[in-house]
Protein backbone atom coordinates (compact mmCIF):
# COMPACT_ATOMS: atom_id res chain seq x y z
CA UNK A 1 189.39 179.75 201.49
CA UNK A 2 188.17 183.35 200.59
CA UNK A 3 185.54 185.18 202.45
CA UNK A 4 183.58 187.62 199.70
CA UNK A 5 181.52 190.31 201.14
CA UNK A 6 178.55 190.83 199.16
CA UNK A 7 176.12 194.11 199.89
CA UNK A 8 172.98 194.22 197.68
CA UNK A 9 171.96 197.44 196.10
CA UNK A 10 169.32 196.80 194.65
CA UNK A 11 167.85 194.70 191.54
CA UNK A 12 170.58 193.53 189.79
CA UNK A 13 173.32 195.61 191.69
CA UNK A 14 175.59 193.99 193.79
CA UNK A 15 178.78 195.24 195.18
CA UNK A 16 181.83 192.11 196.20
CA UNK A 17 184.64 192.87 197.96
CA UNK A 18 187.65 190.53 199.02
CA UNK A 19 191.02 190.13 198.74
CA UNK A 20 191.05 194.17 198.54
CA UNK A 21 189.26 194.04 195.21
CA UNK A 22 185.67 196.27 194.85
CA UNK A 23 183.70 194.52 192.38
CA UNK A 24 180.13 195.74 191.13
CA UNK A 25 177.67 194.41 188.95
CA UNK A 26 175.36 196.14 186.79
CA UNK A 27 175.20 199.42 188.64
CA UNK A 28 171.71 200.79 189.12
CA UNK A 29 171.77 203.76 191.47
CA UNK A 30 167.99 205.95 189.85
CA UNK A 31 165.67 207.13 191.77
CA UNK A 32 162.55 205.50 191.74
CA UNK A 33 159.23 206.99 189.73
CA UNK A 34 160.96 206.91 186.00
CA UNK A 35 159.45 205.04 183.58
CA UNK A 36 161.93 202.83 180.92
CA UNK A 37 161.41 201.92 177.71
CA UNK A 38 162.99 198.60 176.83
CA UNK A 39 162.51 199.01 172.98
CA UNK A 40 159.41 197.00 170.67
CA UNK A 41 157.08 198.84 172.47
CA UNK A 42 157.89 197.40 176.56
CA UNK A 43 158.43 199.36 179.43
CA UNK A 44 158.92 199.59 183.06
CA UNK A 45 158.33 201.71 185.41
CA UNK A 46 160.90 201.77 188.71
CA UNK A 47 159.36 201.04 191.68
CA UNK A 48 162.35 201.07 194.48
CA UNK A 49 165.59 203.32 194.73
CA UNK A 50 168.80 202.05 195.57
CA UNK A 51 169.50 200.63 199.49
CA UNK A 52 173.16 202.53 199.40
CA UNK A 53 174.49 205.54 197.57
CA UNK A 54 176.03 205.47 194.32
CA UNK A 55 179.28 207.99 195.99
CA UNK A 56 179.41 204.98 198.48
CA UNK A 57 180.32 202.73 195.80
CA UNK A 58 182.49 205.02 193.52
CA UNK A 59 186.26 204.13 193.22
CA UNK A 60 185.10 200.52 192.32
CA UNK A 61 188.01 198.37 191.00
CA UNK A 62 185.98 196.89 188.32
CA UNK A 63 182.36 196.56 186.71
CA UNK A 64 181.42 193.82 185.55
CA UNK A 65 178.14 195.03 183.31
CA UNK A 66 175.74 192.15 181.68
CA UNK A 67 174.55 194.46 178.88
CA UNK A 68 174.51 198.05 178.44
CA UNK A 69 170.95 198.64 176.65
CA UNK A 70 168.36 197.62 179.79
CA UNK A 71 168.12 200.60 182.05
CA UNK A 72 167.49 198.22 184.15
CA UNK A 73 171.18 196.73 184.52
CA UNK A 74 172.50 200.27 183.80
CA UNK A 75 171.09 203.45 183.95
CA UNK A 76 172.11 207.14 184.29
CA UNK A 77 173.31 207.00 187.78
CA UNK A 78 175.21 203.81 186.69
CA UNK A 79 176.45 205.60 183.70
CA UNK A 80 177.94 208.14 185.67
CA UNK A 81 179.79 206.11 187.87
CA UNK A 82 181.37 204.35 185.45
CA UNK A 83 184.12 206.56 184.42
CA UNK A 84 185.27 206.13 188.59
CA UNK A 85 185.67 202.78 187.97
CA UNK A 86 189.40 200.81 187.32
CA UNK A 87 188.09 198.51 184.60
CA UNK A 88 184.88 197.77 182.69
CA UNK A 89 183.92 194.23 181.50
CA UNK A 90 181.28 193.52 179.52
CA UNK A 91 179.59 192.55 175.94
CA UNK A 92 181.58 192.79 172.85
CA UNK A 93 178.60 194.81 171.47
CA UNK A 94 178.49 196.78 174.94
CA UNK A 95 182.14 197.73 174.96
CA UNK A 96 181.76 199.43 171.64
CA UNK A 97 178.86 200.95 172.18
CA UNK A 98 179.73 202.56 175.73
CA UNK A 99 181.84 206.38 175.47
CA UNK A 100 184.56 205.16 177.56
CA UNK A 101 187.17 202.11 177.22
CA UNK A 102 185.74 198.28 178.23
CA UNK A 103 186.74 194.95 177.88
CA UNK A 104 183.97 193.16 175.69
CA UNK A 105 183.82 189.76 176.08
CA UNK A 106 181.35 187.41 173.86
CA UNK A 107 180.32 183.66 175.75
CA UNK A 108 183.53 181.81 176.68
CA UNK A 109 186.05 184.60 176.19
CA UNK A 110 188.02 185.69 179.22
CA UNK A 111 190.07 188.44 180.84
CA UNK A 112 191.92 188.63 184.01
CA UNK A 113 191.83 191.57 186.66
CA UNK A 114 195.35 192.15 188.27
CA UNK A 115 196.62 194.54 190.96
CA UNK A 116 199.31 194.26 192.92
CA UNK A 117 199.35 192.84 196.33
CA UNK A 118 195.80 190.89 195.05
CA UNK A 119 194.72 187.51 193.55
CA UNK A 120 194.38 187.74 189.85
CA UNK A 121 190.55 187.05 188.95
CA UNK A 122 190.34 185.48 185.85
CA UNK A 123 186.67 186.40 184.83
CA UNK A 124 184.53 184.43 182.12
CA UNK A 125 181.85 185.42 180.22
CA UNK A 126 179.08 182.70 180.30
CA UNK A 127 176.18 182.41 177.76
CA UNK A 128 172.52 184.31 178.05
CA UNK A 129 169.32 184.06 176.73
CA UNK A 130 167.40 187.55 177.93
CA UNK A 131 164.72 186.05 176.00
CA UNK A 132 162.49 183.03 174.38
CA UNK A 133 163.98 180.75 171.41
CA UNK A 134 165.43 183.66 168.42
CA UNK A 135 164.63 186.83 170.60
CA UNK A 136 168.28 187.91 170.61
CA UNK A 137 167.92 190.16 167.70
CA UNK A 138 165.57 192.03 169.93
CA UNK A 139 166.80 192.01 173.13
CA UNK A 140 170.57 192.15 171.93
CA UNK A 141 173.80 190.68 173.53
CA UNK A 142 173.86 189.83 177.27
CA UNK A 143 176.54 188.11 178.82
CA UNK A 144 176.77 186.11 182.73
CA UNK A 145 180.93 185.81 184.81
CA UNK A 146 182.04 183.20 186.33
CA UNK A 147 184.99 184.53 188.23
CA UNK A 148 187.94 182.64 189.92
CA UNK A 149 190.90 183.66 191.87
CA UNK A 150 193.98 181.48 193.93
CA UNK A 151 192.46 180.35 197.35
CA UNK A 152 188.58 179.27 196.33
CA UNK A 153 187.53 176.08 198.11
CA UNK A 154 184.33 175.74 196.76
CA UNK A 155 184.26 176.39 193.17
CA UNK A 156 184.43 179.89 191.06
CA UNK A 157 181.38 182.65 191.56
CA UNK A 158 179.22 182.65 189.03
CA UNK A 159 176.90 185.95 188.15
CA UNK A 160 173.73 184.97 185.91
CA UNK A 161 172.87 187.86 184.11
CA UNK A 162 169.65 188.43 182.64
CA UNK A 163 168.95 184.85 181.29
CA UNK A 164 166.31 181.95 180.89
CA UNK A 165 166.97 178.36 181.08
CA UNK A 166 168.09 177.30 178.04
CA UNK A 167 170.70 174.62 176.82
CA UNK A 168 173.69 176.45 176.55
CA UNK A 169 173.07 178.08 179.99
CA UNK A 170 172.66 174.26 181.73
CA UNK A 171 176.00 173.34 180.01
CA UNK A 172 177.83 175.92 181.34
CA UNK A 173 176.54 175.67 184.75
CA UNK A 174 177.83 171.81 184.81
CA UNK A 175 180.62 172.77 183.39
CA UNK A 176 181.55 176.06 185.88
CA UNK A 177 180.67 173.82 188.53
CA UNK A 178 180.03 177.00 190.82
CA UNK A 179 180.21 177.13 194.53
CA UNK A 180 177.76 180.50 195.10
CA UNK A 181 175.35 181.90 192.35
CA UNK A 182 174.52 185.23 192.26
CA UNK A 183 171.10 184.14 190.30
CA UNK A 184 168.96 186.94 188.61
CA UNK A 185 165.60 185.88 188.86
CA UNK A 186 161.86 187.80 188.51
CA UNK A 187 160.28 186.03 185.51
CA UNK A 188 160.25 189.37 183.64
CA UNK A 189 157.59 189.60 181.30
CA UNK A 190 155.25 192.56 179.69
CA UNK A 191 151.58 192.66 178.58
CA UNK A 192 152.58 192.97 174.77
CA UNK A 193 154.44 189.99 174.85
CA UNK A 194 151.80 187.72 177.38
CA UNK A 195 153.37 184.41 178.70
CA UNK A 196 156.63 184.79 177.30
CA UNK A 197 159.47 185.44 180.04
CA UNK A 198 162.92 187.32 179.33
CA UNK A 199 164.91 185.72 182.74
CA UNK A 200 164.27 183.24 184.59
CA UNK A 201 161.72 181.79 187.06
CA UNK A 202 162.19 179.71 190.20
CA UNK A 203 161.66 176.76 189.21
CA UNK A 204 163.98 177.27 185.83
CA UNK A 205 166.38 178.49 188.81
CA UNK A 206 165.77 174.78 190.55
CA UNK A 207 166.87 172.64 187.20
CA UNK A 208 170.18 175.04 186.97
CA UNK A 209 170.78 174.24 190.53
CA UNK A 210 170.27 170.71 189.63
CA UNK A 211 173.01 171.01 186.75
CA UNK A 212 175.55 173.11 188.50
CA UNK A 213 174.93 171.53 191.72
CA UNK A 214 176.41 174.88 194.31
CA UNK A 215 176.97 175.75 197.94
CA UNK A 216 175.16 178.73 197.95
CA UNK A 217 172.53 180.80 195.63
CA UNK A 218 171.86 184.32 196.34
CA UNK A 219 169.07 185.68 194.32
CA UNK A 220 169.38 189.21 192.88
CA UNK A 221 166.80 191.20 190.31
CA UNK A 222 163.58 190.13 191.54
CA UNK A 223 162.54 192.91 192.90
CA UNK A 224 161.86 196.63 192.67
CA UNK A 225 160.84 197.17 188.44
CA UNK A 226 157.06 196.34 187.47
CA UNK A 227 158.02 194.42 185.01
CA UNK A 228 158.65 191.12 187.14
CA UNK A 229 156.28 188.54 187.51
CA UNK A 230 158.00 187.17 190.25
CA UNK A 231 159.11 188.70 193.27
CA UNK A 232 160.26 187.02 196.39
CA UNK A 233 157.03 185.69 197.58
CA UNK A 234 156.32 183.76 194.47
CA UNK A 235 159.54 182.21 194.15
CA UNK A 236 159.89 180.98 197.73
CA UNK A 237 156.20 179.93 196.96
CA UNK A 238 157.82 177.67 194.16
CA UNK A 239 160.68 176.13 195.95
CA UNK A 240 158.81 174.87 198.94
CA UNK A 241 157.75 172.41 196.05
CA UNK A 242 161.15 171.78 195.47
CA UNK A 243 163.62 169.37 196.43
CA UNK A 244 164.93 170.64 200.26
CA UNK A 245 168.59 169.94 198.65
CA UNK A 246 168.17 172.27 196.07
CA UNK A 247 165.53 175.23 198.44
CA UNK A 248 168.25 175.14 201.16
CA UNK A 249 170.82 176.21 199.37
CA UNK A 250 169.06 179.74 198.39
CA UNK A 251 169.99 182.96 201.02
CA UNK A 252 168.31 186.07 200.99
CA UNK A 253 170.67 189.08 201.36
CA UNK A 254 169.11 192.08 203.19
CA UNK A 255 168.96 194.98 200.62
CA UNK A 256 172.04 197.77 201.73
CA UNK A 257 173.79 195.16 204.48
CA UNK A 258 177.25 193.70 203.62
CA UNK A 259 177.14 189.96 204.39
CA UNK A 260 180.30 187.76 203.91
CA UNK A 261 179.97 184.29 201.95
CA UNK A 262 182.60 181.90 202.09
CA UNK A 263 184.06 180.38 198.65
């Protein structure tokens, strides 16, 4: 059995530690007040800084970055820190467009993360959708991780990324078979697009739970940008219409605090 230490940044930002391995995902570490264009006309403005400092993170053994185009997953701050960190994994598209050397990785490719004196993580990218049916073009390549290492009792982590509920995403969750979910949620939508959403909602979230049946859920990304249509109220709003199996599995961790998951 591992115990995983997981301290939320902020949004998508999450740094795991275990095992003597310093993980972070999609580092965010702006100020808030800037606004950020997201291309075809959307934007967001930042509403929330980061809960711990980006110098308190730097050294990281690896990043593990969803897509490299959202300054919402990665911004300047983020940018910078990347050259501190041991490895970067992330999109195929990502890894050649970023100034420094990455892994890229498209949907069901893998790579392993190796130090000595630590369990090897082999770490596999998992399919997204950051965006209704043929928006990909658009919104460009965005990957999820499922990571596993020797010693997990309760299936591999999985890491969303910015994703809706599709069919390729419910195969892969039955498939991973995960025992926590780090789940990016917030229903992100924008005024010049209307009811369409770009990740998920919570009641997409309940159906993956549903297909990838885990111990634990930890929602991330919900929070903090005005572009979500969903923060935390709403979605514990929706699961208290949801079966108890699936609403007591989800655990909100306290922005800045490190607190330690079993897997």
């Amino acid at each position: 059995m591992t115990k995983v230490r997981f301290t939320h940044v902020g949004g998508p930002t999450v740094l795991i530690e275990f095992g003597g391995w310093r993980l972070l995902t999609d580092p965010t570490f702006d100020p808030p007040g800037r606004t950020y264009s997201f291309g075809w006309g959307t934007s967001s403005r930042k509403l929330a800084g980061p809960t711990v400092d980006a110098a308190d993170v730097a050294g990281v053994d690896a990043v593990l970055l969803s897509h490299v185009h959202h300054g919402d997953n990665l911004d300047d701050a983020g940018r910078a820190l990347l050259p501190s960190a041991g490895t970067i994994v992330t999109t195929s598209s990502g890894a050649r467009a970023l100034p420094l050397p990455a892994r890229g990785l498209r949907a069901g490719q893998a790579t392993r993360l190796e130090a000595p004196g630590r369990p090897p993580i082999d770490v596999t990218a998992t399919p997204c959708r950051h965006g209704p049916p043929l928006s990909r073009p658009i919104v460009g390549e965005v990957i999820g991780f499922s990571l596993t290492w020797p010693g997990q009792e309760h299936g591999p982590l999985w890491i969303t990324g910015d994703t809706v509920y599709h069919r390729a995403l419910r195969r892969a969750a039955a498939a991973i078979r995960p025992g926590t979910i780090l789940l990016h949620l917030g229903g992100v939508g924008f005024p010049l697009t209307g009811p369409l959403r770009y990740t998920m909602t919570a009641s997409q979230a309940v159906r993956l739970c549903e297909a990838a049946a885990p111990r634990t859920v930890l929602p991330v990304h919900y929070e903090g940008w005005q572009h979500f249509r969903q923060g935390r109220d709403g979605i514990e709003q929706d699961l208290l219409r949801a079966p108890k199996r699936i609403s007591g599995l989800f655990h909100w961790l306290t922005p800045g605090s490190a607190e330690q998951v079993r897997l």
